[in-house]
Protein backbone atom coordinates (compact mmCIF):
# COMPACT_ATOMS: atom_id res chain seq x y z
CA UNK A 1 236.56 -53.95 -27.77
CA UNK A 2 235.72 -56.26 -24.96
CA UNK A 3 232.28 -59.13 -25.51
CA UNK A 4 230.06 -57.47 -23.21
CA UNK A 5 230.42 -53.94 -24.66
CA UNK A 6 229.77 -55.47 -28.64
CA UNK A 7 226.59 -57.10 -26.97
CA UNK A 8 225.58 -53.22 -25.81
CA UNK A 9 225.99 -52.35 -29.64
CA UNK A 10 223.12 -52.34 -31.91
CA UNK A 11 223.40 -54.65 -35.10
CA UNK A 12 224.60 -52.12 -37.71
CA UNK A 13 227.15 -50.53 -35.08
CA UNK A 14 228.31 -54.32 -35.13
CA UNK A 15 228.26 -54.85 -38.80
CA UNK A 16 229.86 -51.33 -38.74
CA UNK A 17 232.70 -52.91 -36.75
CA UNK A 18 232.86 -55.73 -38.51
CA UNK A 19 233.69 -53.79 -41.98
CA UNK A 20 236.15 -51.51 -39.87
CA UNK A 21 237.67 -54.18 -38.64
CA UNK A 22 238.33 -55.99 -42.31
CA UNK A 23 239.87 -52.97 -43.59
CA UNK A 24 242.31 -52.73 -40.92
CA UNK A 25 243.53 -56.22 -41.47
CA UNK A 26 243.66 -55.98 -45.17
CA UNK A 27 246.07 -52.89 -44.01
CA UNK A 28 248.30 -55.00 -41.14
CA UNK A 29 248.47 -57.87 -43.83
CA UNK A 30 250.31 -55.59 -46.48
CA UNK A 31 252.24 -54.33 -43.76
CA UNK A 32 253.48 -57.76 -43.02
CA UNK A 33 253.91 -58.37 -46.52
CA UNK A 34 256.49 -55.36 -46.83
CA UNK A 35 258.06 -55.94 -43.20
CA UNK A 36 256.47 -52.62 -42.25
CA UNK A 37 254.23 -54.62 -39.39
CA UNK A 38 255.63 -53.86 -35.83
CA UNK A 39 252.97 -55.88 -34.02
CA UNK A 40 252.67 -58.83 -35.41
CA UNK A 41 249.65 -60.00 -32.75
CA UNK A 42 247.67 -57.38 -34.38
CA UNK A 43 246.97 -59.65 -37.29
CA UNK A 44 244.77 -62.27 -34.78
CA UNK A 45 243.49 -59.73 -32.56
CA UNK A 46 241.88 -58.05 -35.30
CA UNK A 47 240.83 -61.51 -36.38
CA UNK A 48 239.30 -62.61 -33.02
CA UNK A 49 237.84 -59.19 -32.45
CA UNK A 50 235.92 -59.78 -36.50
CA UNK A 51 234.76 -63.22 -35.26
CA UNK A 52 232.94 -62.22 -31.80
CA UNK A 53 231.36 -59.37 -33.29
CA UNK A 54 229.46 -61.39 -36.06
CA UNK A 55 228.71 -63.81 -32.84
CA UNK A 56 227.52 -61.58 -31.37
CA UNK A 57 225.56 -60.14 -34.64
CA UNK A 58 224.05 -64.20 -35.05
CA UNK A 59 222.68 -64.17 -31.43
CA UNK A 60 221.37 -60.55 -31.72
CA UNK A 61 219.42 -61.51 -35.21
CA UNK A 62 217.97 -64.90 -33.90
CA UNK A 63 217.16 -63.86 -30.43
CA UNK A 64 214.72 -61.19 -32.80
CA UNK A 65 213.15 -64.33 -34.53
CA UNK A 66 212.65 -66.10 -31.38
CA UNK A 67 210.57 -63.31 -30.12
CA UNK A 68 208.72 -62.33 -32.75
């Protein structure tokens, strides 16, 4: 999912991703563990992809206590 579409999402569809997200590298890292993991990148994508969301998530929940 690209940065400008996650800053479309609403909050929970964003903390929604973010759990997603978790679970399917909990899953890539046992695949690694048991040489079953074909894409190796997966493993930061999925990392990089977890850490813009909750950026995005941070500057959706403060930009709602700056205007109220």
């Amino acid at each position: 999912m690209k940065l400008s579409e996650m800053r479309e999402k609403t909050v929970e569809e964003l903390k929604q991703f973010v759990l997603d997200s978790k679970k399917a590298l909990f899953d890539a890292r046992i695949k690694l563990s048991m040489h079953k993991l074909e894409n190796t990148a997966e493993i930061s994508k999925t990392k990089r992809a977890i850490a813009q969301a909750k950026t995005v998530i941070t500057e959706k929940e403060n930009e709602v206590k700056t205007n109220a």
